[in-house]
N, C-alpha and C. Protein backbone atom coordinates (compact mmCIF):
# COMPACT_ATOMS: atom_id res chain seq x y z
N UNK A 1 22.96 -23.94 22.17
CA UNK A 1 22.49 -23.82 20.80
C UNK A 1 23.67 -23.98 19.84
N UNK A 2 23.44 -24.80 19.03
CA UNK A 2 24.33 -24.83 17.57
C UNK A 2 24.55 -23.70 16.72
N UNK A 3 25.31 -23.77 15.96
CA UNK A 3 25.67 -22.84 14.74
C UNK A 3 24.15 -22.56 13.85
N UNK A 4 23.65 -23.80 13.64
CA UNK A 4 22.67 -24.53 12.81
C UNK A 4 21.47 -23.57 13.59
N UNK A 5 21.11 -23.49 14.74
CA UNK A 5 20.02 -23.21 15.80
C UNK A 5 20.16 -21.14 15.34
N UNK A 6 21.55 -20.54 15.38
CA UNK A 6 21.46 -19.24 15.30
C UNK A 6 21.07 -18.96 14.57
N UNK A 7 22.11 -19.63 12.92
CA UNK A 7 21.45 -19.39 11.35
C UNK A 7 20.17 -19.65 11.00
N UNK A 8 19.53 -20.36 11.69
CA UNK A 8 18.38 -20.39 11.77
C UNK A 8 17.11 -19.20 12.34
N UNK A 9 17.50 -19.08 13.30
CA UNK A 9 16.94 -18.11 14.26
C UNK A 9 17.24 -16.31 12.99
N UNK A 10 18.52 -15.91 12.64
CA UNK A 10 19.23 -14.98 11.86
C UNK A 10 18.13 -15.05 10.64
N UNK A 11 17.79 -16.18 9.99
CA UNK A 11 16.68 -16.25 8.61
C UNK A 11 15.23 -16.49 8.95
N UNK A 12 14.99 -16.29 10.63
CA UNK A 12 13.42 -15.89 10.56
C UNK A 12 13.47 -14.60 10.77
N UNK A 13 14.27 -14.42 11.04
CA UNK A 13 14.43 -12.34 11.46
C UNK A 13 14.40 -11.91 10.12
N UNK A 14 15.37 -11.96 9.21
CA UNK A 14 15.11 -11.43 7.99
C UNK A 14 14.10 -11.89 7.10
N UNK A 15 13.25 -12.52 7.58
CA UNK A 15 11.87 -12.72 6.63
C UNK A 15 10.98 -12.01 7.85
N UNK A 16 11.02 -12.15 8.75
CA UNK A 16 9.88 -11.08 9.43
C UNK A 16 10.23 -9.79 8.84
N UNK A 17 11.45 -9.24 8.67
CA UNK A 17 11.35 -7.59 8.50
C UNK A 17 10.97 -7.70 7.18
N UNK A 18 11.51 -8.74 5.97
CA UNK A 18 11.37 -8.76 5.00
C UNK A 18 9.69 -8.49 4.48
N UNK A 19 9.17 -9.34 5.34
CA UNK A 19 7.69 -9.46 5.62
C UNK A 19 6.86 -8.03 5.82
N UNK A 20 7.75 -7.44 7.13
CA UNK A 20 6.73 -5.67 7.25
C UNK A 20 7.23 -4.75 6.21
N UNK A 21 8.73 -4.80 5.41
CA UNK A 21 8.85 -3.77 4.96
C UNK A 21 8.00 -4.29 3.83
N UNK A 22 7.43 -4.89 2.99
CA UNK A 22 6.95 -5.62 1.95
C UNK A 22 5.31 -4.86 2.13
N UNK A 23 5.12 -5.29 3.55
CA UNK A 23 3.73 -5.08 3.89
C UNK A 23 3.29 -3.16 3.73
N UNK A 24 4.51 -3.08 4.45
CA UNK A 24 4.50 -1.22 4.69
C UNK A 24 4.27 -0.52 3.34
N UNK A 25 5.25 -1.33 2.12
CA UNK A 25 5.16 -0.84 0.44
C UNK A 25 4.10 -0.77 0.19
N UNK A 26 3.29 -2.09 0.07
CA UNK A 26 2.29 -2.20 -0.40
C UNK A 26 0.95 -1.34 0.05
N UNK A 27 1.13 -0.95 1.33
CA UNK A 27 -0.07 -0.18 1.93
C UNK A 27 0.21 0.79 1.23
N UNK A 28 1.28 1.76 1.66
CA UNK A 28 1.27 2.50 1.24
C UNK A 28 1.20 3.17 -0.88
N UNK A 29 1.09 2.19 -1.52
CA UNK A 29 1.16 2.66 -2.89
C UNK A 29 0.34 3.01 -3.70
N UNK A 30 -0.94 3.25 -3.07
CA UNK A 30 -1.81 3.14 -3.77
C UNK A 30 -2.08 5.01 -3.54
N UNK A 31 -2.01 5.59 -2.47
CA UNK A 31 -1.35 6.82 -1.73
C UNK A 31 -0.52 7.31 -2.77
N UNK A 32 0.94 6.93 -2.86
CA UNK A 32 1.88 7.25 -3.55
C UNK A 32 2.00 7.96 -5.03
N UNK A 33 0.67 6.23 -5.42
CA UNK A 33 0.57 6.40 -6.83
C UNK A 33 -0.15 7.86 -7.08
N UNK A 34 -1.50 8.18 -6.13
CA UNK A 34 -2.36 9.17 -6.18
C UNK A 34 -1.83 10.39 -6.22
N UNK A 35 -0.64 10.64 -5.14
CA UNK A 35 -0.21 11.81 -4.75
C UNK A 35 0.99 12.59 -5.94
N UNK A 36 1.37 10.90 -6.50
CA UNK A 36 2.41 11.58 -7.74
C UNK A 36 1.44 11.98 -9.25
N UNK A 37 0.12 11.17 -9.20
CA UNK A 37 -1.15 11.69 -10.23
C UNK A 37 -1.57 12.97 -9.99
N UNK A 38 -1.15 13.66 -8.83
CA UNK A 38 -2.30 14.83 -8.31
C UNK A 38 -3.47 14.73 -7.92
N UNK A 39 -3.83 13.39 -8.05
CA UNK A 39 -5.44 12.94 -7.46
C UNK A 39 -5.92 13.99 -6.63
N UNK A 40 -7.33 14.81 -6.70
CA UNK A 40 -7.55 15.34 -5.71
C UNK A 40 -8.25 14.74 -4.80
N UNK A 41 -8.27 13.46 -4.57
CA UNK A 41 -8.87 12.72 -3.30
C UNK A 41 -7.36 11.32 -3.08
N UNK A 42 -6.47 12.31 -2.56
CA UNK A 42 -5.20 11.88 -2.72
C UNK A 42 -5.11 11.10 -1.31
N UNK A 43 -5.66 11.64 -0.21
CA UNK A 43 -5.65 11.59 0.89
C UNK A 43 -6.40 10.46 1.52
N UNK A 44 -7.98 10.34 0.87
CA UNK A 44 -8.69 9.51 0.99
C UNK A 44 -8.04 7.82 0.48
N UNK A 45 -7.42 7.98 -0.93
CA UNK A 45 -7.23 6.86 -1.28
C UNK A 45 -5.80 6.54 -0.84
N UNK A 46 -5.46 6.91 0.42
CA UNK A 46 -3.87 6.70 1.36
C UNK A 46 -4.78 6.14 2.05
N UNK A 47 -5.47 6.67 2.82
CA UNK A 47 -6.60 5.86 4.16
C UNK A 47 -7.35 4.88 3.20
N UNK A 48 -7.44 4.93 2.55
CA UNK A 48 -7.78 3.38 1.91
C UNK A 48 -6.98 2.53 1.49
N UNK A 49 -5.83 2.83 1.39
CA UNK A 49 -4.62 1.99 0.84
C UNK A 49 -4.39 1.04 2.31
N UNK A 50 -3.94 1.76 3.40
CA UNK A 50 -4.20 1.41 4.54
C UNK A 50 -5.08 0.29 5.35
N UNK A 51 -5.98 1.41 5.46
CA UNK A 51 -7.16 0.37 5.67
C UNK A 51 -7.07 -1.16 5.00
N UNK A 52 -7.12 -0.64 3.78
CA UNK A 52 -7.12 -2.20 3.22
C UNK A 52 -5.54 -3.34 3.05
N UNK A 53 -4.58 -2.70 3.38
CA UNK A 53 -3.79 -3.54 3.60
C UNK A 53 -4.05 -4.45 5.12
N UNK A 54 -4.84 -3.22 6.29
CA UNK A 54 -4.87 -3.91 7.76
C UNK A 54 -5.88 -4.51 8.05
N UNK A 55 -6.80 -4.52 6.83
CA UNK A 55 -7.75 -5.82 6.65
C UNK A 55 -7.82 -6.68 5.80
N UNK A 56 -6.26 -6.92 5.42
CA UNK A 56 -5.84 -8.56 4.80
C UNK A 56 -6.38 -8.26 2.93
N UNK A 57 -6.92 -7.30 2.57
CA UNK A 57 -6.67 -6.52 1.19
C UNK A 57 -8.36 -6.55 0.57
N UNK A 58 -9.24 -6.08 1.26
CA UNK A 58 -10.56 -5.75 0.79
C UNK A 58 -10.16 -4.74 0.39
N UNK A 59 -9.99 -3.50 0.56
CA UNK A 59 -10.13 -2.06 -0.04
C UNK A 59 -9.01 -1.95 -0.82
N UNK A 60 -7.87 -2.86 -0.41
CA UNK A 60 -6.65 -2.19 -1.27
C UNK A 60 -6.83 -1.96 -2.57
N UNK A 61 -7.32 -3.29 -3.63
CA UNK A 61 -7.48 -3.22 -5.35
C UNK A 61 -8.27 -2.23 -5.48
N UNK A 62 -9.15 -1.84 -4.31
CA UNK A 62 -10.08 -1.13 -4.62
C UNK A 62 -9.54 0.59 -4.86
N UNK A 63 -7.85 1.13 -3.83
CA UNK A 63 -7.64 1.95 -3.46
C UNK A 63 -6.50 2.48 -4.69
N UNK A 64 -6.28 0.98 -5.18
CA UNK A 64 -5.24 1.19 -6.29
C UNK A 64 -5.91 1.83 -7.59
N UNK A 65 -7.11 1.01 -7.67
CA UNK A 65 -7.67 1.47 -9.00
C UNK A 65 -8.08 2.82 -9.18
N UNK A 66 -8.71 3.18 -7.81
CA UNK A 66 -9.41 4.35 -7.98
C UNK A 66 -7.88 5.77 -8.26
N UNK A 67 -6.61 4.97 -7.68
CA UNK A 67 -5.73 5.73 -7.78
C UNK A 67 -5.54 6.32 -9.04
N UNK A 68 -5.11 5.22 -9.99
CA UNK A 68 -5.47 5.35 -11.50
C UNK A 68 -6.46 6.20 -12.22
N UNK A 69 -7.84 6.39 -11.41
CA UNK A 69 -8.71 7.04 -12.21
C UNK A 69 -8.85 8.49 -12.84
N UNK A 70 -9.05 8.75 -13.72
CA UNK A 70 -8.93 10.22 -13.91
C UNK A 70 -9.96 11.17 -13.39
N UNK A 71 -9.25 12.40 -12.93
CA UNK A 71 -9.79 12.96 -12.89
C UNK A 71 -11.24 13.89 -13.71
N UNK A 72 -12.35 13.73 -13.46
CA UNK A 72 -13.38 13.96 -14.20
C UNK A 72 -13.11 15.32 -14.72
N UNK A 73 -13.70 15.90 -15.87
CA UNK A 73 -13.87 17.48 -15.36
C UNK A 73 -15.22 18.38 -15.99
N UNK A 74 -15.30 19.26 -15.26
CA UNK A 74 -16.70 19.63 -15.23
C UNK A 74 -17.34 19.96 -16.51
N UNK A 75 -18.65 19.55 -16.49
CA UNK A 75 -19.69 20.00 -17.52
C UNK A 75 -19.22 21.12 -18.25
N UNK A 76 -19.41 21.92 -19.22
CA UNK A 76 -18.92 23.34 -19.87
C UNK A 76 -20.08 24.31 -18.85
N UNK A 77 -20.55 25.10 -18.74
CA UNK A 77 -21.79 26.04 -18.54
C UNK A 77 -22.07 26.56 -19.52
N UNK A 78 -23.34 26.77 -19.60
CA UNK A 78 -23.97 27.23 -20.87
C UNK A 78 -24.16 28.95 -20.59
């Protein structure tokens, strides 16, 4: 193998890791975002962050937004 053949071989390695740590962020942020909001379904929208990163990103927009959402709060009682 050449010089040419290693440096080569050296810049698919750093785009594969480049690739999972990228992948790992993104699952996880939607989690992140929730848990630094106080979301109380903080947990749920981590397993959905998840989920939807390891099915190519159906749930993810879905896990982000809901991250964002505010918390409701209850009716007054009369």
């Amino acid at each position: 193998m050449t010089a040419l053949d290693y440096f080569a071989w050296v810049v698919l390695i750093v785009l594969i890791i480049t690739a999972l740590v990228g992948f790992v962020i993104l699952a996880r942020l939607p989690g992140q975002i929730a848990h630094s909001r106080n979301h109380p379904q903080a947990e749920a929208i981590t397993v959905a962050g998840w989920m939807g990163a390891l099915m190519v990103g159906v749930f993810w927009p879905l896990a982000l937004i809901w991250a964002f959402t505010k918390q409701q709060s209850e009716a007054p009682k009369p």
